[in-house]
Protein backbone atom coordinates (compact mmCIF):
# COMPACT_ATOMS: atom_id res chain seq x y z
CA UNK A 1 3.88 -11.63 5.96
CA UNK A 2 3.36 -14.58 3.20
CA UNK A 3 3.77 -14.19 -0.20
CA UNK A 4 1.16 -11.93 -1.60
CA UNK A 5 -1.76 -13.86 -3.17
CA UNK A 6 -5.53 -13.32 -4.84
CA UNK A 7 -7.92 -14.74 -2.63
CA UNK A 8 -11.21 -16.26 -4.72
CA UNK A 9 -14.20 -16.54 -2.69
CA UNK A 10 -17.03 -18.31 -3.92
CA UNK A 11 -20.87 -18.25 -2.63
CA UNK A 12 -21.38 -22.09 -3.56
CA UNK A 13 -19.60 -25.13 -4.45
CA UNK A 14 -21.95 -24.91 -7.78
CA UNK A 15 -19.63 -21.82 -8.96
CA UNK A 16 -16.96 -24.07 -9.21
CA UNK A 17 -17.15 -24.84 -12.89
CA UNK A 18 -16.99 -21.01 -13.61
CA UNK A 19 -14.55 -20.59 -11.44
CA UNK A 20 -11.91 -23.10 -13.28
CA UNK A 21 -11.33 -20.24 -15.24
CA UNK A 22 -10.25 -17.90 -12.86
CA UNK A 23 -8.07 -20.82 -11.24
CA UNK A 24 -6.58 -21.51 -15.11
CA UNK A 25 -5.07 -17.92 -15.51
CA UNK A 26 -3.97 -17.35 -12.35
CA UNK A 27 -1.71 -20.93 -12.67
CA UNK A 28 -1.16 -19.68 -16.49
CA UNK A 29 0.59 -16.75 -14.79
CA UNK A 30 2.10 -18.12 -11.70
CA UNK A 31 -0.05 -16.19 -9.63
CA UNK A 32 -0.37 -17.37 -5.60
CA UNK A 33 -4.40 -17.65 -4.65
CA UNK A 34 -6.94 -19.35 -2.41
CA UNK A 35 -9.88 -20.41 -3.24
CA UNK A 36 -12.77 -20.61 -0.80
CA UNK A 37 -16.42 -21.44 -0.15
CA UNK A 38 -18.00 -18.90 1.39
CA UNK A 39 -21.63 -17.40 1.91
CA UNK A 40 -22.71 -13.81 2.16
CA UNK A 41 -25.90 -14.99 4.02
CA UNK A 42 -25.42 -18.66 4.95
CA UNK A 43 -22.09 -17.79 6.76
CA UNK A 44 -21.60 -14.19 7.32
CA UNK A 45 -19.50 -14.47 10.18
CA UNK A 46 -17.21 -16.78 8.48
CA UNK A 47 -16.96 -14.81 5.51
CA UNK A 48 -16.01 -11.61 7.18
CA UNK A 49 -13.38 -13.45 9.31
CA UNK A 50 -11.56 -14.86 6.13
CA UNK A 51 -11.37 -11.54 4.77
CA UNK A 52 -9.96 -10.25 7.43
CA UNK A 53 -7.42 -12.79 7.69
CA UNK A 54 -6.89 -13.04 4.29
CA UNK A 55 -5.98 -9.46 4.17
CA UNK A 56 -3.37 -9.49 6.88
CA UNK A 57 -1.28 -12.49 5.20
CA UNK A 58 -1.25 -10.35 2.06
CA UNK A 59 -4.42 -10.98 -0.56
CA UNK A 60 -3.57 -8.12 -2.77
CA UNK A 61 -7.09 -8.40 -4.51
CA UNK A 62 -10.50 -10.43 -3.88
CA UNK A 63 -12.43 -12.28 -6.70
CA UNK A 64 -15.69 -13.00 -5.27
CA UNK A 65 -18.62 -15.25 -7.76
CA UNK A 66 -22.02 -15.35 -6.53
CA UNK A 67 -25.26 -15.50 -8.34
CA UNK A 68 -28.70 -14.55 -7.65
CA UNK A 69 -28.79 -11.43 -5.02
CA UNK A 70 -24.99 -11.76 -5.24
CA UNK A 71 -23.93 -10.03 -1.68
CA UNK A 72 -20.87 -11.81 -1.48
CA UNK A 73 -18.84 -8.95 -3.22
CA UNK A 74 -20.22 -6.39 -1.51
CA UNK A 75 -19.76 -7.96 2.06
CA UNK A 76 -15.69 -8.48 1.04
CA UNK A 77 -15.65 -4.97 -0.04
CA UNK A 78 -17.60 -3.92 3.26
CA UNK A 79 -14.25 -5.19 5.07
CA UNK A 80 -11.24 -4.87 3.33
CA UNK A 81 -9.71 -1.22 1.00
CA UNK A 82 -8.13 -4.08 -1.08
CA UNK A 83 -9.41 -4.14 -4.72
CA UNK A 84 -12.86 -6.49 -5.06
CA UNK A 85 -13.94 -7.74 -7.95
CA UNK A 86 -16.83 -9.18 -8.23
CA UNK A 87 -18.02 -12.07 -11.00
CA UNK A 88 -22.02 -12.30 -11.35
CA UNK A 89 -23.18 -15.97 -12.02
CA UNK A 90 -25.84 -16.97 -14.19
CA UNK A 91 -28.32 -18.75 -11.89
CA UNK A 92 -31.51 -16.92 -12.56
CA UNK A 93 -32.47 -14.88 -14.87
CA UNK A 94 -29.54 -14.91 -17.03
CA UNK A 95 -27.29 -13.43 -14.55
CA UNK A 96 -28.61 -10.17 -14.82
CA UNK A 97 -29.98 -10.18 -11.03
CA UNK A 98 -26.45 -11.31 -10.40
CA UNK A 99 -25.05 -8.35 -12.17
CA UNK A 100 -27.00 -5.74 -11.33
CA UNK A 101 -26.65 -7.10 -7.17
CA UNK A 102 -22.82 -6.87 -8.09
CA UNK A 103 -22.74 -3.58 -10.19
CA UNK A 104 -24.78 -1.76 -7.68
CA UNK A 105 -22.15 -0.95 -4.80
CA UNK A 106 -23.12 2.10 -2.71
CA UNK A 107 -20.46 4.94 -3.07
CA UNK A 108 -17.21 4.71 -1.30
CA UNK A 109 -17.93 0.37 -1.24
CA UNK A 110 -16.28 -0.23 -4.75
CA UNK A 111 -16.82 -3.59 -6.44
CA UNK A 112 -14.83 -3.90 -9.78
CA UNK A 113 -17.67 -6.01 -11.51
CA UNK A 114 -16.89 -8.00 -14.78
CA UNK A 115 -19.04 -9.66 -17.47
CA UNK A 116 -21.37 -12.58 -16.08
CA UNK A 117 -19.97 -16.35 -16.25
CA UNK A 118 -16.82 -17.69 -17.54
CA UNK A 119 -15.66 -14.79 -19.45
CA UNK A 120 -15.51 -12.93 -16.01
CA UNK A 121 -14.23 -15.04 -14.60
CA UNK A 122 -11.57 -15.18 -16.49
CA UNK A 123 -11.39 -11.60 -16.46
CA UNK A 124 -11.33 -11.56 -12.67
CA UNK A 125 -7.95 -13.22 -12.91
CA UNK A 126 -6.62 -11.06 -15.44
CA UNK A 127 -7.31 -8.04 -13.66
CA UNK A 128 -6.70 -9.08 -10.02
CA UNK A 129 -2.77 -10.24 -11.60
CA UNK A 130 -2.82 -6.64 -13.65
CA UNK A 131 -3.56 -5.43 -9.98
CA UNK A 132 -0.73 -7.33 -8.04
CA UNK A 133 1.37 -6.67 -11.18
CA UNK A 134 1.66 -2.82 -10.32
CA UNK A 135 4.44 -3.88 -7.61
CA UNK A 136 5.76 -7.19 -9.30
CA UNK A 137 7.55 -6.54 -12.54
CA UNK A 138 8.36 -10.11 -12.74
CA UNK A 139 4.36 -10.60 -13.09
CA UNK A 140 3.68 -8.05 -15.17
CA UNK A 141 6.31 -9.10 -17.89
CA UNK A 142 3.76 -12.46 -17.50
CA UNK A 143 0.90 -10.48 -18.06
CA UNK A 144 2.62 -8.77 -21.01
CA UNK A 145 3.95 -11.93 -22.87
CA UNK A 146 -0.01 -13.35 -22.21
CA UNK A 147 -1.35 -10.57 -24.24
CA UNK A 148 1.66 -10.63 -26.83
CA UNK A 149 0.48 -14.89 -27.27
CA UNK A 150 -3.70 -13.92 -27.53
CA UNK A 151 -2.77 -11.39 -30.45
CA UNK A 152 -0.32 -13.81 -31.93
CA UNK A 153 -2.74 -16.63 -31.62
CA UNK A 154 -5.30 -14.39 -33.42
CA UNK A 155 -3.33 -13.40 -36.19
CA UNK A 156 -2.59 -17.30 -36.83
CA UNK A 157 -5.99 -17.98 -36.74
CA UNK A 158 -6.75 -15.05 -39.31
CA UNK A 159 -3.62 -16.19 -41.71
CA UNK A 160 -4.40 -20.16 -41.64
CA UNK A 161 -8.23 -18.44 -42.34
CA UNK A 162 -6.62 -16.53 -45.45
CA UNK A 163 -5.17 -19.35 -46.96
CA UNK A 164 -8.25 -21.35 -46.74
CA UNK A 165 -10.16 -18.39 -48.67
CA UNK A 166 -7.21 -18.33 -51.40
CA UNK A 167 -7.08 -22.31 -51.61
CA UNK A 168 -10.90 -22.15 -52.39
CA UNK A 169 -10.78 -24.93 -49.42
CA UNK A 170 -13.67 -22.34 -47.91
């Protein structure tokens, strides 16, 4: 078997930009992936034969973006027990069809679903590498020294924020 990896499956080439984001933290953290184009409904055959052969090479976890009706999630989930998680684009009305398609997973079909756009997305990454981190503790020292530099780049933010208040500069 390969290395273990997060396989990102994407509904269109237009969920790219969005997408960068996943891509971003899963380099950040060193984290193996894929990315791929794939279609619910335009290519169903396709999709279901990547997942399949994604799976046996070792995807620990699927990120799949789609907007609109957003099937793509549910038709990974539909043929894999690994962990989906599903990121609803904003393509019509402000991603809520996207959610709700996402969110909506019939019992015993789950689909981890995050917030809608980038902030999923980025999301996506952070909890498919939390997944894969549960047998790496290499990783999950990553993941832990990732969250240790977002609280310390907060509390710089609020003490260069202080000093401006004190210097009457704000």
């Amino acid at each position: 078997m390969s290395q273990p990896f997060i396989a990102i499956l994407m509904g269109s080439d237009s969920d790219l930009p969005i997408m960068q984001s996943s891509i971003a933290v899963l380099r950040s953290l060193d984290v193996n992936f894929e990315v791929k184009i794939s279609s619910a409904h335009r290519t169903p055959a396709a999709t279901h034969d990547y997942v399949k052969d994604a799976d046996a090479r070792g995807a620990t976890a699927f990120i799949c973006a789609a907007g609109m009706a957003a099937h793509l999630a549910g038709a990974v989930a539909a043929a894999t027990t690994k962990p989906v998680i599903g990121v609803p684009i904003e393509s019509s009305l402000d991603g809520l069809d996207a959610l709700l398609s996402t969110v909506q997973m019939p019992g015993g079909i789950p689909v981890a679903t995050v917030a809608i756009g980038k902030a999923g997305a980025k999301n996506a990454a952070y909890l498919a590498a939390q997944i894969m981190a549960v047998g790496d503790a290499d990783l999950a020292a990553r993941v832990k020294a990732d969250r240790q530099a977002n609280s310390d780049a907060v509390i710089a933010k609020d003490k260069d924020l202080q000093n401006k208040l004190n210097s009457g500069e704000i």
